[in-house]
PDB file of N, CA and C in Angstrom:
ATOM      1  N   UNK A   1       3.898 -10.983   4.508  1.00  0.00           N
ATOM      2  CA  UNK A   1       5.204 -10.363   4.317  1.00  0.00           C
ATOM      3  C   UNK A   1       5.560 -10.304   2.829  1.00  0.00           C
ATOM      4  N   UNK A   2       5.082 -11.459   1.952  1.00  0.00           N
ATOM      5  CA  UNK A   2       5.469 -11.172   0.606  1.00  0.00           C
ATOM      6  C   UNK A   2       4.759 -10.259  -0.274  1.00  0.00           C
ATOM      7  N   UNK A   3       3.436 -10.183   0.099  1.00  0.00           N
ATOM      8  CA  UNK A   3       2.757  -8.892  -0.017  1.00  0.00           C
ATOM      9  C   UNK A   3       3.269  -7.410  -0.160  1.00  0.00           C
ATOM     10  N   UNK A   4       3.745  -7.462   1.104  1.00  0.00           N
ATOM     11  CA  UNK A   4       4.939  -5.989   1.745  1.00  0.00           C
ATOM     12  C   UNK A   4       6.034  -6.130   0.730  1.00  0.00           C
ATOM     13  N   UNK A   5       6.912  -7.191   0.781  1.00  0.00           N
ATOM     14  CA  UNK A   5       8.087  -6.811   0.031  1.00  0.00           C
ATOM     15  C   UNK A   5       7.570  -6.841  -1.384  1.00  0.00           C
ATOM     16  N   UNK A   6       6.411  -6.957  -2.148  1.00  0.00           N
ATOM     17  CA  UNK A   6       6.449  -6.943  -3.739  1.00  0.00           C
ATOM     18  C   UNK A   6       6.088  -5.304  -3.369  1.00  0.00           C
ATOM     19  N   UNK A   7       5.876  -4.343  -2.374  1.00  0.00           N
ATOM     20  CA  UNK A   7       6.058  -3.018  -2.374  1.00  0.00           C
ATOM     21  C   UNK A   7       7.414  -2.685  -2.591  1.00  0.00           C
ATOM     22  N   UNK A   8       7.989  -3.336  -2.229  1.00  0.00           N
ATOM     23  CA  UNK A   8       9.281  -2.175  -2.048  1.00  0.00           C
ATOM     24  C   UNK A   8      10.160  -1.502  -3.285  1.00  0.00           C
ATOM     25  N   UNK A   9       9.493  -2.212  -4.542  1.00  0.00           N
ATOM     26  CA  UNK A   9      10.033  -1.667  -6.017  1.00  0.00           C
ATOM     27  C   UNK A   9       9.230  -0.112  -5.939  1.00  0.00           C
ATOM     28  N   UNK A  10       8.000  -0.480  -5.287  1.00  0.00           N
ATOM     29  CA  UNK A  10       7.363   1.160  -5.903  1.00  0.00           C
ATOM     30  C   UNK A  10       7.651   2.274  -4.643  1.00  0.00           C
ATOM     31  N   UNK A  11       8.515   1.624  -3.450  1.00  0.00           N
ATOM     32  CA  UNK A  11       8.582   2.361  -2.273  1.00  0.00           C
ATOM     33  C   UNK A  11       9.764   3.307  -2.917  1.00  0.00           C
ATOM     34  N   UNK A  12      10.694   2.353  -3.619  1.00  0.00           N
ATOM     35  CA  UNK A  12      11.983   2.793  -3.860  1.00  0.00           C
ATOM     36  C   UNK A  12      12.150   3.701  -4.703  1.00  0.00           C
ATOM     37  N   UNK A  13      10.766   3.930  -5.840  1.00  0.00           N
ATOM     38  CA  UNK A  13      10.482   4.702  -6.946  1.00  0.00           C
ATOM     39  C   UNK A  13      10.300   6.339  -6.220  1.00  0.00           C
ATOM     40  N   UNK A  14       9.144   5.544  -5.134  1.00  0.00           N
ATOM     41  CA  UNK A  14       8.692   7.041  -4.485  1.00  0.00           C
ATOM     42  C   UNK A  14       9.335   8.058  -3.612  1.00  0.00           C
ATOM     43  N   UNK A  15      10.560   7.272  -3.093  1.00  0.00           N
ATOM     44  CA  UNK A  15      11.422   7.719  -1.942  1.00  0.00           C
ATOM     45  C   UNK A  15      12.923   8.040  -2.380  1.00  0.00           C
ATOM     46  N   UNK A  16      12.688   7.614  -3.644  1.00  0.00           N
ATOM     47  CA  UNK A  16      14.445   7.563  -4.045  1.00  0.00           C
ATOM     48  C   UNK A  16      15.460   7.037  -3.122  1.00  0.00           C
ATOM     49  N   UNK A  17      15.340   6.356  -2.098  1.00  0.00           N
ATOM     50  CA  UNK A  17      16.436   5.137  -1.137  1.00  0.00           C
ATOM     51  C   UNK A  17      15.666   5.001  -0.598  1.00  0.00           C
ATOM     52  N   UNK A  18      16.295   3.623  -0.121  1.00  0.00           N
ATOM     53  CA  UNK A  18      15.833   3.008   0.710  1.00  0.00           C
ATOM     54  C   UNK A  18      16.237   2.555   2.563  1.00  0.00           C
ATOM     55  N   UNK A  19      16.674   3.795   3.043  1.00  0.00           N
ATOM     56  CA  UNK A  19      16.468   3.388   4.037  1.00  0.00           C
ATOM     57  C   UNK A  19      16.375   2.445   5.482  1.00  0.00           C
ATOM     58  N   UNK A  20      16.594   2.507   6.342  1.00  0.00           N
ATOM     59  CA  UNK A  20      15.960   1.048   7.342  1.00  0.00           C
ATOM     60  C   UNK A  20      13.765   1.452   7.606  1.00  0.00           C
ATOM     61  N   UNK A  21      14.120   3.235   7.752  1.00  0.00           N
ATOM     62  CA  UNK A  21      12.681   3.347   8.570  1.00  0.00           C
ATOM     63  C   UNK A  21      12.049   3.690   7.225  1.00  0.00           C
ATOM     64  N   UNK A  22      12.680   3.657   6.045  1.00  0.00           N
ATOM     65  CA  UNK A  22      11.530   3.707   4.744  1.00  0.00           C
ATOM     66  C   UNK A  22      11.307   2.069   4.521  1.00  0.00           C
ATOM     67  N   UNK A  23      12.097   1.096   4.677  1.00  0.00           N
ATOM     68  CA  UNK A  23      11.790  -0.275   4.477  1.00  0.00           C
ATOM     69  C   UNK A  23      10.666  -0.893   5.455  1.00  0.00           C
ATOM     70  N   UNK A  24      11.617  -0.242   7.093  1.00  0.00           N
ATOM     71  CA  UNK A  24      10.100  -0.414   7.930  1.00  0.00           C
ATOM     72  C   UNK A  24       8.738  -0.419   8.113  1.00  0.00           C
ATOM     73  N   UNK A  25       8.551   1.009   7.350  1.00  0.00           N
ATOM     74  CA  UNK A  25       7.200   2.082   6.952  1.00  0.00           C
ATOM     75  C   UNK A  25       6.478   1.020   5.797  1.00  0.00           C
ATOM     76  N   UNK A  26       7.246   0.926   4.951  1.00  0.00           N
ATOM     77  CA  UNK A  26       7.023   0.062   3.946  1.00  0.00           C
ATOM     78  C   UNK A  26       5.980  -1.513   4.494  1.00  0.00           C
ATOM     79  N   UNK A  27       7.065  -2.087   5.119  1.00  0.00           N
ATOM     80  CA  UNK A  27       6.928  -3.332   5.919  1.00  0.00           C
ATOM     81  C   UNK A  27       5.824  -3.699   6.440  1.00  0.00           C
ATOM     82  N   UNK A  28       5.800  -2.282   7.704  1.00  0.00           N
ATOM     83  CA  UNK A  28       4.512  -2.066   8.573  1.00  0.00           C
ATOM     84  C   UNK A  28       3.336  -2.266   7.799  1.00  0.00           C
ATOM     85  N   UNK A  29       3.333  -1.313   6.794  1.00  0.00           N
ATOM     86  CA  UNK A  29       1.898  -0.503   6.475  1.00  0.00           C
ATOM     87  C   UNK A  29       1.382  -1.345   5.496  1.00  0.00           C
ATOM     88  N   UNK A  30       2.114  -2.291   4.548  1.00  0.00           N
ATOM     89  CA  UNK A  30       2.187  -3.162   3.626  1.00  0.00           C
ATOM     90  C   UNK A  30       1.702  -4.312   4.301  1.00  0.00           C
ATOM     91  N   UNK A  31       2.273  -4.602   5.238  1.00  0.00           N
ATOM     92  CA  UNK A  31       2.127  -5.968   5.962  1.00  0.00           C
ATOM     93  C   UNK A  31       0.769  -6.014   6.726  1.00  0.00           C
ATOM     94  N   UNK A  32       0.027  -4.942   7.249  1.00  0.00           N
ATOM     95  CA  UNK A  32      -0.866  -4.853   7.908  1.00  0.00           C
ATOM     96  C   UNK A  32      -1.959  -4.827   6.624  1.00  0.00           C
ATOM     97  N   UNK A  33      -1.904  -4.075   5.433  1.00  0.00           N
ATOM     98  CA  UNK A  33      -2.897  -4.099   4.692  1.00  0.00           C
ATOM     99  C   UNK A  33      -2.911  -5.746   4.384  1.00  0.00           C
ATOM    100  N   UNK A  34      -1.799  -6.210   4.068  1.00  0.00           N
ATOM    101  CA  UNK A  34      -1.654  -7.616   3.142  1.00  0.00           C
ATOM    102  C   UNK A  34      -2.609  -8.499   4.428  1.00  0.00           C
ATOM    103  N   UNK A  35      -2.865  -7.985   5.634  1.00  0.00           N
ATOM    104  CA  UNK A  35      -2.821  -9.138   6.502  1.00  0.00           C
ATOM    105  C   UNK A  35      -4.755  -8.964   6.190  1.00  0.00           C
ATOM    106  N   UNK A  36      -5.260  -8.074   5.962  1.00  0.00           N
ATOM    107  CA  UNK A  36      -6.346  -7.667   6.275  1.00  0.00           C
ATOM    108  C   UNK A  36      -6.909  -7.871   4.687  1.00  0.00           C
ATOM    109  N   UNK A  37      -6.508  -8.027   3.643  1.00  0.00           N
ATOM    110  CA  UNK A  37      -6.495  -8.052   2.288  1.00  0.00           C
ATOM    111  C   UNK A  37      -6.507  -9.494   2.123  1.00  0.00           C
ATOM    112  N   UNK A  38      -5.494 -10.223   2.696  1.00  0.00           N
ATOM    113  CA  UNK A  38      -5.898 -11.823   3.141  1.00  0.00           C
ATOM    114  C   UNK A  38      -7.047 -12.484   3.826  1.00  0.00           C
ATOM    115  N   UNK A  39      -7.220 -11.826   4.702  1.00  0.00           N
ATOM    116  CA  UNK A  39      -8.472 -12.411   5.432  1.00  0.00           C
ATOM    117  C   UNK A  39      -9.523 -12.290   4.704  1.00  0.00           C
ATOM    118  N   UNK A  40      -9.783 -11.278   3.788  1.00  0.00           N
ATOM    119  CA  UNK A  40     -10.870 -11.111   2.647  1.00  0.00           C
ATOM    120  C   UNK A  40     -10.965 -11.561   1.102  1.00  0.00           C
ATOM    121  N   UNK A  41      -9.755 -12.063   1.450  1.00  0.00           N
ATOM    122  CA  UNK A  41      -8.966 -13.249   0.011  1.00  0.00           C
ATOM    123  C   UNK A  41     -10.006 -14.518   1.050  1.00  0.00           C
ATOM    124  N   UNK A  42      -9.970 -14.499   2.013  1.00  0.00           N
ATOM    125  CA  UNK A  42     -10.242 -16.401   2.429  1.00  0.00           C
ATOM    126  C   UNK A  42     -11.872 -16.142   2.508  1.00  0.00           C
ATOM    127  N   UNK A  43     -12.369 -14.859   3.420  1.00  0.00           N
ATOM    128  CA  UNK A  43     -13.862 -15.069   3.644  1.00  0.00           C
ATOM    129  C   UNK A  43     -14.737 -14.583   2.506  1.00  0.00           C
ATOM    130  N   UNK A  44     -14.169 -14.017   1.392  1.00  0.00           N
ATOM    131  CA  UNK A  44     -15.239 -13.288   0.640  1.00  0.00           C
ATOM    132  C   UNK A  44     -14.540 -14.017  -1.158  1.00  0.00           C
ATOM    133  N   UNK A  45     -13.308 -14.217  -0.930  1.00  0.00           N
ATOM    134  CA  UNK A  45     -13.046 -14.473  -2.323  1.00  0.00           C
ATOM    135  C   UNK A  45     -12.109 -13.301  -3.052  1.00  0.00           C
ATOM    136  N   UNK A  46     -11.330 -13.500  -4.251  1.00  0.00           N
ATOM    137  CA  UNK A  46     -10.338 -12.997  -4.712  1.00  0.00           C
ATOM    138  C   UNK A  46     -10.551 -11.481  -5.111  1.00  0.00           C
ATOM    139  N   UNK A  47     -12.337 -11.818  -5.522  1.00  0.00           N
ATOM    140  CA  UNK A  47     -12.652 -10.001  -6.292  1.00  0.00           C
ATOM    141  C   UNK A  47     -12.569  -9.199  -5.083  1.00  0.00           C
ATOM    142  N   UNK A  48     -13.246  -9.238  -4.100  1.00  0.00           N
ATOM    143  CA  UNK A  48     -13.502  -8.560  -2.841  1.00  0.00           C
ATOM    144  C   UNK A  48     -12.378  -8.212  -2.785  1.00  0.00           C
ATOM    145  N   UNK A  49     -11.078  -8.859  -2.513  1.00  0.00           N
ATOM    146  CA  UNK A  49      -9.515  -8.321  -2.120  1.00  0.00           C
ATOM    147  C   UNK A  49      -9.031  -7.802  -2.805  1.00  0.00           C
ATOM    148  N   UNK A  50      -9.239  -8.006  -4.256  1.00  0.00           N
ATOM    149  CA  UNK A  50      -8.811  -7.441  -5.612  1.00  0.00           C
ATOM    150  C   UNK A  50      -9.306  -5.866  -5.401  1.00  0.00           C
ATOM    151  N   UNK A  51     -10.280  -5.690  -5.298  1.00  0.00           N
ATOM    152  CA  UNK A  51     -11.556  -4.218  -5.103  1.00  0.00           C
ATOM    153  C   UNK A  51     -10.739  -3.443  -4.146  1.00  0.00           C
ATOM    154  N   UNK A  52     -10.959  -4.516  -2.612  1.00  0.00           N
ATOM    155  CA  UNK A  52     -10.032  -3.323  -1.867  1.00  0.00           C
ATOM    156  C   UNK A  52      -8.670  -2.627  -1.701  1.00  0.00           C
ATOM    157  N   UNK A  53      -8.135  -3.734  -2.196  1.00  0.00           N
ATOM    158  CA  UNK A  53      -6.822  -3.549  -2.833  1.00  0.00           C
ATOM    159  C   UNK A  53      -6.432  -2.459  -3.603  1.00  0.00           C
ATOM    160  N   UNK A  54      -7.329  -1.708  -4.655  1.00  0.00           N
ATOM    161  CA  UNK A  54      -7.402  -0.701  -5.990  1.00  0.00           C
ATOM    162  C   UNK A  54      -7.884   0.550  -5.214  1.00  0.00           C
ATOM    163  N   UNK A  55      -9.299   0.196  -4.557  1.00  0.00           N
ATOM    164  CA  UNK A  55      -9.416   1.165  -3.948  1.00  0.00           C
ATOM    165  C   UNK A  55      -8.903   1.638  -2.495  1.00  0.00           C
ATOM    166  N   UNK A  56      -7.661   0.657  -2.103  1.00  0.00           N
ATOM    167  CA  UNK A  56      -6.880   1.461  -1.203  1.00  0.00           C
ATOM    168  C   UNK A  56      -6.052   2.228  -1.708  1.00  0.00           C
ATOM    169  N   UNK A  57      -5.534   2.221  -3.297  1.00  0.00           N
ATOM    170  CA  UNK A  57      -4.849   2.899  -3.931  1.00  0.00           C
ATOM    171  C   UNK A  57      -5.451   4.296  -4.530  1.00  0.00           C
ATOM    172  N   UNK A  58      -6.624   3.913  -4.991  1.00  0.00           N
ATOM    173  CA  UNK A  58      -7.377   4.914  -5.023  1.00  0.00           C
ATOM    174  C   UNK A  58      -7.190   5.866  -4.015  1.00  0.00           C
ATOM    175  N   UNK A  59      -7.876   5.292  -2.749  1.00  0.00           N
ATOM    176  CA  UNK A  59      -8.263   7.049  -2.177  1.00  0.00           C
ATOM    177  C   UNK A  59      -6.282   7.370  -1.702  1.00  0.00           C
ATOM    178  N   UNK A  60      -5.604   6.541  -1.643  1.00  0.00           N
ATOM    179  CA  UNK A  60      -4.106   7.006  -1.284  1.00  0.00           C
ATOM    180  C   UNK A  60      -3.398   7.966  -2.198  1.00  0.00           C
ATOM    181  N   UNK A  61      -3.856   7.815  -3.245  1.00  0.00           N
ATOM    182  CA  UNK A  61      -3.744   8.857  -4.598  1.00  0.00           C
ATOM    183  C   UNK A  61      -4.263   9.928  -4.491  1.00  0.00           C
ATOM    184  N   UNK A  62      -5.874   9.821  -4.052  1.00  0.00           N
ATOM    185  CA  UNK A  62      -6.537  11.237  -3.815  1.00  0.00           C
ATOM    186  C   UNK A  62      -6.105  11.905  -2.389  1.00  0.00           C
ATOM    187  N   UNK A  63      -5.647  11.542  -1.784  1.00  0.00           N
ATOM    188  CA  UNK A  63      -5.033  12.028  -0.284  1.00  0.00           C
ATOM    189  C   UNK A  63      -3.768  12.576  -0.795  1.00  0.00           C
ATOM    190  N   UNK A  64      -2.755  11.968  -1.870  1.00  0.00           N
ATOM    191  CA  UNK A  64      -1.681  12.503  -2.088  1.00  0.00           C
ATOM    192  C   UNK A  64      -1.877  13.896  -3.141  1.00  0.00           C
ATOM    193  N   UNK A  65      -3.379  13.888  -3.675  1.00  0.00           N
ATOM    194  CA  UNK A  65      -3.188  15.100  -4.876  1.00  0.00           C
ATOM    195  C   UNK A  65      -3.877  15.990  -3.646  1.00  0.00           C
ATOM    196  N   UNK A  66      -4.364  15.478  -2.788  1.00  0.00           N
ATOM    197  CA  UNK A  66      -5.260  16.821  -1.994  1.00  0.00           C
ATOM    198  C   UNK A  66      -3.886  17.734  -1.220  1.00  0.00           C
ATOM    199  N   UNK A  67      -3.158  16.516  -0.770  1.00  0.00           N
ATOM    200  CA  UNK A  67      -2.240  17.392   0.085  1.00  0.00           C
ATOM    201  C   UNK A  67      -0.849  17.924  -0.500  1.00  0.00           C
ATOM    202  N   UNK A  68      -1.042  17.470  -1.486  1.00  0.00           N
ATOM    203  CA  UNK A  68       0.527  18.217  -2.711  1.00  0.00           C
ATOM    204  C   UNK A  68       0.224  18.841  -3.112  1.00  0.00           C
ATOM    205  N   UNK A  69      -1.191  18.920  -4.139  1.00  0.00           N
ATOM    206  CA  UNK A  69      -1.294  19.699  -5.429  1.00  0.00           C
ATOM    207  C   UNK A  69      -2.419  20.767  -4.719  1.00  0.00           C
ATOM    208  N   UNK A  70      -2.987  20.761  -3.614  1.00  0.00           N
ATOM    209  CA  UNK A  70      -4.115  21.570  -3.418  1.00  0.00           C
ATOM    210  C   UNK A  70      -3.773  22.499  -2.106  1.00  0.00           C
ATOM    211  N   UNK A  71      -2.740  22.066  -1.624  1.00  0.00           N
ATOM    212  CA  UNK A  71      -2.291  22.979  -0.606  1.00  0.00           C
ATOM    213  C   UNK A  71      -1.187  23.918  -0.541  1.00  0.00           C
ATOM    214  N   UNK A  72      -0.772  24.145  -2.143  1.00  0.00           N
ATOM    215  CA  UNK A  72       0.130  25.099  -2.934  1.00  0.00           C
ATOM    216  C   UNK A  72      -0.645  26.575  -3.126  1.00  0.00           C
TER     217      UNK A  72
END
């Protein structure tokens, strides 16, 4: 959960308010990565979580330029 809420500075950037079902969305989707980002913090070690961590941002970036900037 603290995972999720150190999102919600950049949720608030991206959404301009905040919402109950943008905090939710937030919550959910944050909380489920953090949970799965943890388990690979305990079995593999900090880089492994660190890695997937960047590159969940990664391809979330390239999903956001494919479907903003390429479908104009």
């Amino acid at each position: 959960m603290l995972f999720a809420l150190g999102h919600l500075p950049a949720t608030l950037i991206l959404f301009g308010e905040l919402s109950f079902l943008i905090v939710f969305r937030c919550m959910l989707l944050n909380g489920v990565f953090g949970l799965v980002f943890g388990w690979l913090y305990r079995k593999l070690g900090i880089q492994y979580a660190m890695s997937a961590h960047a590159m969940t941002h990664v391809c979330c970036d390239a999903l956001l330029f494919i479907f903003i900037y390429l479908s104009k």
